[in-house]
N, C-alpha and C. Protein backbone atom coordinates (compact mmCIF):
# COMPACT_ATOMS: atom_id res chain seq x y z
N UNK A 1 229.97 296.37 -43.21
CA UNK A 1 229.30 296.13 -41.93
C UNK A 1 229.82 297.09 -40.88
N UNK A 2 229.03 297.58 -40.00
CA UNK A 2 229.10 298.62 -39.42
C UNK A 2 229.54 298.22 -38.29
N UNK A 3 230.32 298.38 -37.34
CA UNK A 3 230.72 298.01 -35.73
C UNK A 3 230.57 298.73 -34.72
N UNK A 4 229.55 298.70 -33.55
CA UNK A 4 229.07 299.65 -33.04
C UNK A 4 230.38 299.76 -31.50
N UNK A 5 231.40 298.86 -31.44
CA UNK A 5 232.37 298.62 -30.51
C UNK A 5 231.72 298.20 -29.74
N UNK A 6 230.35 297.31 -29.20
CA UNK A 6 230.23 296.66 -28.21
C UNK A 6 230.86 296.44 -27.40
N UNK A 7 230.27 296.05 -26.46
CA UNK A 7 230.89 294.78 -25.37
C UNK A 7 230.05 293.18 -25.75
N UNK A 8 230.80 292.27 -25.45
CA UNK A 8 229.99 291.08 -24.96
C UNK A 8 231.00 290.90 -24.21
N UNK A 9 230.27 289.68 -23.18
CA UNK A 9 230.84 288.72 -21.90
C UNK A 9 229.83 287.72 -22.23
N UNK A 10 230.98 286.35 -22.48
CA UNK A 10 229.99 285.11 -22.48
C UNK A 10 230.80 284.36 -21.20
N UNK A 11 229.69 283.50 -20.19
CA UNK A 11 229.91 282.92 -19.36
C UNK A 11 230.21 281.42 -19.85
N UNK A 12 231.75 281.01 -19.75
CA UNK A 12 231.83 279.66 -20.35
C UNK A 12 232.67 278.79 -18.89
N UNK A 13 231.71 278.18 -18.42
CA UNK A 13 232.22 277.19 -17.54
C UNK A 13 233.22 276.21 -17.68
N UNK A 14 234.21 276.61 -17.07
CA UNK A 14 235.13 275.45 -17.58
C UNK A 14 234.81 274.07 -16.38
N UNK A 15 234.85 274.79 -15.32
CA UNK A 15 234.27 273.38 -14.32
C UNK A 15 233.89 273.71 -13.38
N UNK A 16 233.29 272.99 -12.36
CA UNK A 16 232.95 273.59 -11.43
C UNK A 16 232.95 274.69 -10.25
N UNK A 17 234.41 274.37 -10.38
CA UNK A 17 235.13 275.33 -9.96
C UNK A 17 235.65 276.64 -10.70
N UNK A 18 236.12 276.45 -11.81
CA UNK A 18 236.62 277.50 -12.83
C UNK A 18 235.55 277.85 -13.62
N UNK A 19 235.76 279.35 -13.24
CA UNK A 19 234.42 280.09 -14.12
C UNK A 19 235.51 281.00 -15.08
N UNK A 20 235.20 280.71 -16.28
CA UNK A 20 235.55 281.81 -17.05
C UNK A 20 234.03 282.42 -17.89
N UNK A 21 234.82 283.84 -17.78
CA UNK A 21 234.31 285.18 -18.88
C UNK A 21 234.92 285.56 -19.53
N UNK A 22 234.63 285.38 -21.27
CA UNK A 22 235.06 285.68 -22.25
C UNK A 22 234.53 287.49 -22.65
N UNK A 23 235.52 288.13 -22.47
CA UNK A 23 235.17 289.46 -23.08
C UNK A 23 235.59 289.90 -24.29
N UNK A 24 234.89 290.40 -25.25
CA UNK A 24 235.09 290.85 -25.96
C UNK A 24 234.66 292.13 -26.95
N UNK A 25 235.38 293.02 -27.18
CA UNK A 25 235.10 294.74 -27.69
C UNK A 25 235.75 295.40 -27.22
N UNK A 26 234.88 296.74 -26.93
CA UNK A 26 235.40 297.59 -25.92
C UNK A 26 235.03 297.46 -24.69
N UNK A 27 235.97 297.88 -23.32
CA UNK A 27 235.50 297.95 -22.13
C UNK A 27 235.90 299.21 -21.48
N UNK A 28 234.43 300.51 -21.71
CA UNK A 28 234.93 302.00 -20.96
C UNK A 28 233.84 301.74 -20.27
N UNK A 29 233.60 303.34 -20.38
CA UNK A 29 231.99 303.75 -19.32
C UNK A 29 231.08 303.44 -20.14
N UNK A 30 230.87 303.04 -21.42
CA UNK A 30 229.43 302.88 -21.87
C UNK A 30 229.25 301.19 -21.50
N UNK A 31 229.92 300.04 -21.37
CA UNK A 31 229.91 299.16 -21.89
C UNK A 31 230.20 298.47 -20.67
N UNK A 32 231.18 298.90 -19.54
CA UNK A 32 231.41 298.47 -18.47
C UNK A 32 230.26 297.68 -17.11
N UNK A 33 228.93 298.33 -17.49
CA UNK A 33 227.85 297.57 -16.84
C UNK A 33 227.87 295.93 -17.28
N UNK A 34 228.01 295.46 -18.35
CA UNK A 34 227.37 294.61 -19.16
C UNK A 34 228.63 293.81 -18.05
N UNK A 35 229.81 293.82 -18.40
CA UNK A 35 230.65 293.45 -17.40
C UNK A 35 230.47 293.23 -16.09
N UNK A 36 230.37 293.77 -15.57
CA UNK A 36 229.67 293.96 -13.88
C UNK A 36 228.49 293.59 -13.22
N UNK A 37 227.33 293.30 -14.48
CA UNK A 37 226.56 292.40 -14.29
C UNK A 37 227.02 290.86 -14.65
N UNK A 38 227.57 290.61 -15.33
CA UNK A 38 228.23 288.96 -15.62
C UNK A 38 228.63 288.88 -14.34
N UNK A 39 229.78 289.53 -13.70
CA UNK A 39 230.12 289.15 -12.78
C UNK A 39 229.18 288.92 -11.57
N UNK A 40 228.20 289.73 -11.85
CA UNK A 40 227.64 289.53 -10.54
C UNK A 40 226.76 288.18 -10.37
N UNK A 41 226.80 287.78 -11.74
CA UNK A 41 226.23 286.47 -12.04
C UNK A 41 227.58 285.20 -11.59
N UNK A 42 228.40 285.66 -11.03
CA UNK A 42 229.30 284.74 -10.75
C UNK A 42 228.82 283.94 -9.18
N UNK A 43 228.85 283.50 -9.07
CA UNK A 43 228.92 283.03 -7.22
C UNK A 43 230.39 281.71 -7.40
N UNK A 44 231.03 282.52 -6.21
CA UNK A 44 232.18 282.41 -6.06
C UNK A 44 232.22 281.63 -4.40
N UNK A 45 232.79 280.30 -4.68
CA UNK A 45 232.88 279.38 -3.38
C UNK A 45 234.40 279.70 -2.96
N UNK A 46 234.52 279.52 -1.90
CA UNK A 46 236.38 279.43 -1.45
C UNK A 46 237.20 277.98 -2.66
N UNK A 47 238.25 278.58 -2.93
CA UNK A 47 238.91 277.98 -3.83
C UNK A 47 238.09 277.88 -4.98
N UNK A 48 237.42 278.57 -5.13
CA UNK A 48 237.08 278.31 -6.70
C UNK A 48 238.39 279.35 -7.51
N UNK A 49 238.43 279.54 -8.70
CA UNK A 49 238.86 280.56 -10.05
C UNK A 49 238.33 281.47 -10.64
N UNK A 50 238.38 282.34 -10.85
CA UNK A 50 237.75 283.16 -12.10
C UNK A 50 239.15 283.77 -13.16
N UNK A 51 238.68 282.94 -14.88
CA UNK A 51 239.41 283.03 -15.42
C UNK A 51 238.86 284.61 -16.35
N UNK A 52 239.03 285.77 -16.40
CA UNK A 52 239.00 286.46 -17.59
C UNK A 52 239.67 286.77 -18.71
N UNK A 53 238.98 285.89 -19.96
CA UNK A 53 239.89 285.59 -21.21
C UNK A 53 239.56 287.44 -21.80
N UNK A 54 240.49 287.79 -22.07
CA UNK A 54 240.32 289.17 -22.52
C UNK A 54 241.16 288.98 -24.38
N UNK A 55 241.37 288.51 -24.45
CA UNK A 55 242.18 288.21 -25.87
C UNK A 55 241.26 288.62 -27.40
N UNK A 56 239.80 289.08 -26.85
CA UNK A 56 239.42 289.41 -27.81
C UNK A 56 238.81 291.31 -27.80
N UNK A 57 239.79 291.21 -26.83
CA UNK A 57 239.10 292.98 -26.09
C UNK A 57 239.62 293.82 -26.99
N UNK A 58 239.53 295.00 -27.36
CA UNK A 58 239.57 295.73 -28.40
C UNK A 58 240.47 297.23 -27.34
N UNK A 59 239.33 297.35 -26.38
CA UNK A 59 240.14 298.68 -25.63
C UNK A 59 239.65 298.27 -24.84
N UNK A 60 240.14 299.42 -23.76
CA UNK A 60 240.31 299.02 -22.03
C UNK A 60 239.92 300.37 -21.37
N UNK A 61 239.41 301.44 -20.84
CA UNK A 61 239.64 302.37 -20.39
C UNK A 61 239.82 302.40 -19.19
N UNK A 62 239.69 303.64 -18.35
CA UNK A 62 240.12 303.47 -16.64
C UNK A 62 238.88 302.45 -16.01
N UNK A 63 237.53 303.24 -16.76
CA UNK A 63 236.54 302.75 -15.63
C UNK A 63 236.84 300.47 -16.74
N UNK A 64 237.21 300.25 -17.36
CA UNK A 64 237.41 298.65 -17.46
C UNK A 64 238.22 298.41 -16.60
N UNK A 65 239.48 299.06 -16.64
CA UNK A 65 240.62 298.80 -15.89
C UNK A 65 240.07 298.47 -14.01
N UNK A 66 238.75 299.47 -13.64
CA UNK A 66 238.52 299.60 -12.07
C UNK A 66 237.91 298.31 -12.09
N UNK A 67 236.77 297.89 -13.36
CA UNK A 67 236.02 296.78 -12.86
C UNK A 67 236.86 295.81 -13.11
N UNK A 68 237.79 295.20 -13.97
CA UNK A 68 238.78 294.14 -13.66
C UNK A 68 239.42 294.27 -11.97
N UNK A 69 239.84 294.93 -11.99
CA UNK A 69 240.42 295.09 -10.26
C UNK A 69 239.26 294.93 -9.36
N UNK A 70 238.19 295.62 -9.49
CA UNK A 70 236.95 295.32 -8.68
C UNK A 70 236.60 293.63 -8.70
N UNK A 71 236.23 293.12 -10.16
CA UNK A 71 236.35 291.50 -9.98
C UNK A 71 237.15 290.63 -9.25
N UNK A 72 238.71 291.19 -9.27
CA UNK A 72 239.86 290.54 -8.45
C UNK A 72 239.05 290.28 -7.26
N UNK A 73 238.80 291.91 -6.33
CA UNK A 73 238.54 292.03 -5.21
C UNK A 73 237.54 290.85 -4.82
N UNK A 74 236.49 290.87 -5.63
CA UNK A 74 235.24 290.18 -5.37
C UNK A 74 235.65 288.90 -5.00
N UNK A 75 236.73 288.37 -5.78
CA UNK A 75 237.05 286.57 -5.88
C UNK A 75 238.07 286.51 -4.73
N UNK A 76 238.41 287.37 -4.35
CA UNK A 76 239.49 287.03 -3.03
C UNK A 76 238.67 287.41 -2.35
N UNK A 77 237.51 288.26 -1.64
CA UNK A 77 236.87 288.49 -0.94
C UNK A 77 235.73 286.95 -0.53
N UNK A 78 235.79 286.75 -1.20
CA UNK A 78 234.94 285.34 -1.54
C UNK A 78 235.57 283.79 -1.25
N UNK A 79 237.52 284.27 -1.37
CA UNK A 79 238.39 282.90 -0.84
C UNK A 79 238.40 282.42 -2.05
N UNK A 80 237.89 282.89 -3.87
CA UNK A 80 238.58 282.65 -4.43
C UNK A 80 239.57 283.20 -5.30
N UNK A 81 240.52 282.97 -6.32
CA UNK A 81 241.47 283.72 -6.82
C UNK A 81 240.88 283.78 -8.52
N UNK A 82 241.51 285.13 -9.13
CA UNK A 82 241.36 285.61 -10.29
C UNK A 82 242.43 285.68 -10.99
N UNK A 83 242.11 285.42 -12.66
CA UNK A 83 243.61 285.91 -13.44
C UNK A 83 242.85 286.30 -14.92
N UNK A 84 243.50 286.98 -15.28
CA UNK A 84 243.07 287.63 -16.69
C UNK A 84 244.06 286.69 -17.22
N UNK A 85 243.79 286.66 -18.98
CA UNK A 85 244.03 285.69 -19.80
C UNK A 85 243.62 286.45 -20.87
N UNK A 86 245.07 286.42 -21.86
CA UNK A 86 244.95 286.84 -23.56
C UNK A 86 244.99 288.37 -23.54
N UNK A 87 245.68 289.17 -22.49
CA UNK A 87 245.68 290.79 -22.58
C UNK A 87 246.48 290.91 -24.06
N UNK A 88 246.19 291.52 -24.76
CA UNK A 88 247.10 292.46 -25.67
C UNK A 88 247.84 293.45 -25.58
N UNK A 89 249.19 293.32 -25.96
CA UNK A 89 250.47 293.92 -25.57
C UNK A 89 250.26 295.15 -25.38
N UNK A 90 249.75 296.20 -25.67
CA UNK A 90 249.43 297.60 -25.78
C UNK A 90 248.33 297.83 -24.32
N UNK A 91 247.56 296.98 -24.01
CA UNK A 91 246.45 296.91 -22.91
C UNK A 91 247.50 296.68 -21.86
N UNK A 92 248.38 295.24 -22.22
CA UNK A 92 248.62 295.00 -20.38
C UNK A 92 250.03 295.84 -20.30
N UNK A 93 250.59 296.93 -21.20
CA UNK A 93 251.52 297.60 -21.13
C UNK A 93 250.73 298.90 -20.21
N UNK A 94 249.83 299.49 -20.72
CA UNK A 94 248.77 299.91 -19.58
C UNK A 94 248.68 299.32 -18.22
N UNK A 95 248.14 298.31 -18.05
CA UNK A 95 248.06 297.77 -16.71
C UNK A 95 249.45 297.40 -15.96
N UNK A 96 250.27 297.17 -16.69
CA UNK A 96 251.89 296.99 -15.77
C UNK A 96 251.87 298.95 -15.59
N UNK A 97 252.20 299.63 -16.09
CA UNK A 97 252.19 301.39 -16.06
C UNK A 97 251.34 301.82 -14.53
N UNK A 98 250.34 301.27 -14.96
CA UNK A 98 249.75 301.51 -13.48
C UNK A 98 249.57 300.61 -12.36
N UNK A 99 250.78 299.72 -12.27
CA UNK A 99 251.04 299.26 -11.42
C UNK A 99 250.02 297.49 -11.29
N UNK A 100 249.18 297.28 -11.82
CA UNK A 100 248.31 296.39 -11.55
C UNK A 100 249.21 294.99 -12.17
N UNK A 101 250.02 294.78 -12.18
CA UNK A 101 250.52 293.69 -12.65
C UNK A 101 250.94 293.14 -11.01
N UNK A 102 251.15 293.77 -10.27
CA UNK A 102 251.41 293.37 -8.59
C UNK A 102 250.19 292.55 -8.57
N UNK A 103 248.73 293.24 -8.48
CA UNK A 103 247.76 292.62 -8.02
C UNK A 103 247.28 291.84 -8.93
N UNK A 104 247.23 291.76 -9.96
CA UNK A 104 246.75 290.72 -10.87
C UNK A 104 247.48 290.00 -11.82
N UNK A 105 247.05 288.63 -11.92
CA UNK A 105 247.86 287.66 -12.64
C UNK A 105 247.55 287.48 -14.00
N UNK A 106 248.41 287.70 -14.82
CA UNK A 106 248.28 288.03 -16.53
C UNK A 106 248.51 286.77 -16.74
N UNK A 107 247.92 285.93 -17.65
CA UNK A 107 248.28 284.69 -18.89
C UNK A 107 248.21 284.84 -20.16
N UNK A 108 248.96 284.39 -20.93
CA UNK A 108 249.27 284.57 -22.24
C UNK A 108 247.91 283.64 -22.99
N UNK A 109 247.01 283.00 -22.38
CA UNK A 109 246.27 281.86 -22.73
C UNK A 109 245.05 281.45 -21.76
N UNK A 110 244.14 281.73 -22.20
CA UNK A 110 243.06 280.61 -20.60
C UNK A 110 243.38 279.35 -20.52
N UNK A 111 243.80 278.46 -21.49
CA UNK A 111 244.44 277.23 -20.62
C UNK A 111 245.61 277.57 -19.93
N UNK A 112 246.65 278.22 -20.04
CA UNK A 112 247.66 278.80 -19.20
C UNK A 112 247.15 279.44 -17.53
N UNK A 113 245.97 280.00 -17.70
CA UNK A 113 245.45 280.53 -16.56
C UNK A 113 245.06 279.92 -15.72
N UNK A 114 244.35 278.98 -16.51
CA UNK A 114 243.64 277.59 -15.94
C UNK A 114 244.66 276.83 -15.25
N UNK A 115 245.51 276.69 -15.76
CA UNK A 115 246.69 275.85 -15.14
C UNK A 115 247.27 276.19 -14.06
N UNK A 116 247.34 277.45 -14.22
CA UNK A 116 248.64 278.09 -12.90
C UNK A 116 247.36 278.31 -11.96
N UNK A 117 246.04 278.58 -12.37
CA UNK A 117 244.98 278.66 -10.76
C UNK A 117 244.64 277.10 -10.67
N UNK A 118 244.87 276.05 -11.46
CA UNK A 118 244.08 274.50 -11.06
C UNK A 118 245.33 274.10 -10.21
């Protein structure tokens, strides 16, 4: 079977408040829209969450790396807060390198994420 490295993003509500997006594949420049439209499918109230489970992501490139940070922006711009969930050691060794571990909150787990934003 052939693997074309997709992307998917499935929108799985955890509650009313907590929105998670499950990503999974690759996330560069070909694939990064598909992303950026989910999100834009988000509507984000003050104090809500956005959890992104990434634990099934394959790669990351700069332009994934901008739209994760771009999502941050969106959910604090909005009054609510963001955390990625399930990075793989090689990815969030990347994202600590370039500094993004300041601005964004890593979990080993989306119930872990869930927890520290509920």
């Amino acid at each position: 079977m052939q693997h074309d490295h997709g992307l998917t993003v499935t929108y799985q509500p955890h509650s009313a408040r907590i929105h998670v997006l499950v990503v999974s594949g690759d996330l560069d420049h070909h694939t990064s829209s598909r992303l950026l439209a989910a999100l834009d499918d988000v509507t984000f109230a003050p104090g809500d969450a956005l959890v992104v489970d990434l634990s099934a992501l394959t790669f990351c490139d700069s332009t994934g790396v901008s739209i994760l940070v771009t999502a941050h922006q969106r959910a604090r711009e909005a009054g609510a807060r963001a955390a990625l969930a399930g990075l793989a050691p090689d990815i969030a060794h990347v994202f600590k390198i370039m500094g993004l571990d300041r601005l964004l909150s890593f979990h080993d787990t989306t119930a872990d994420a869930i927890a520290a934003l509920g």
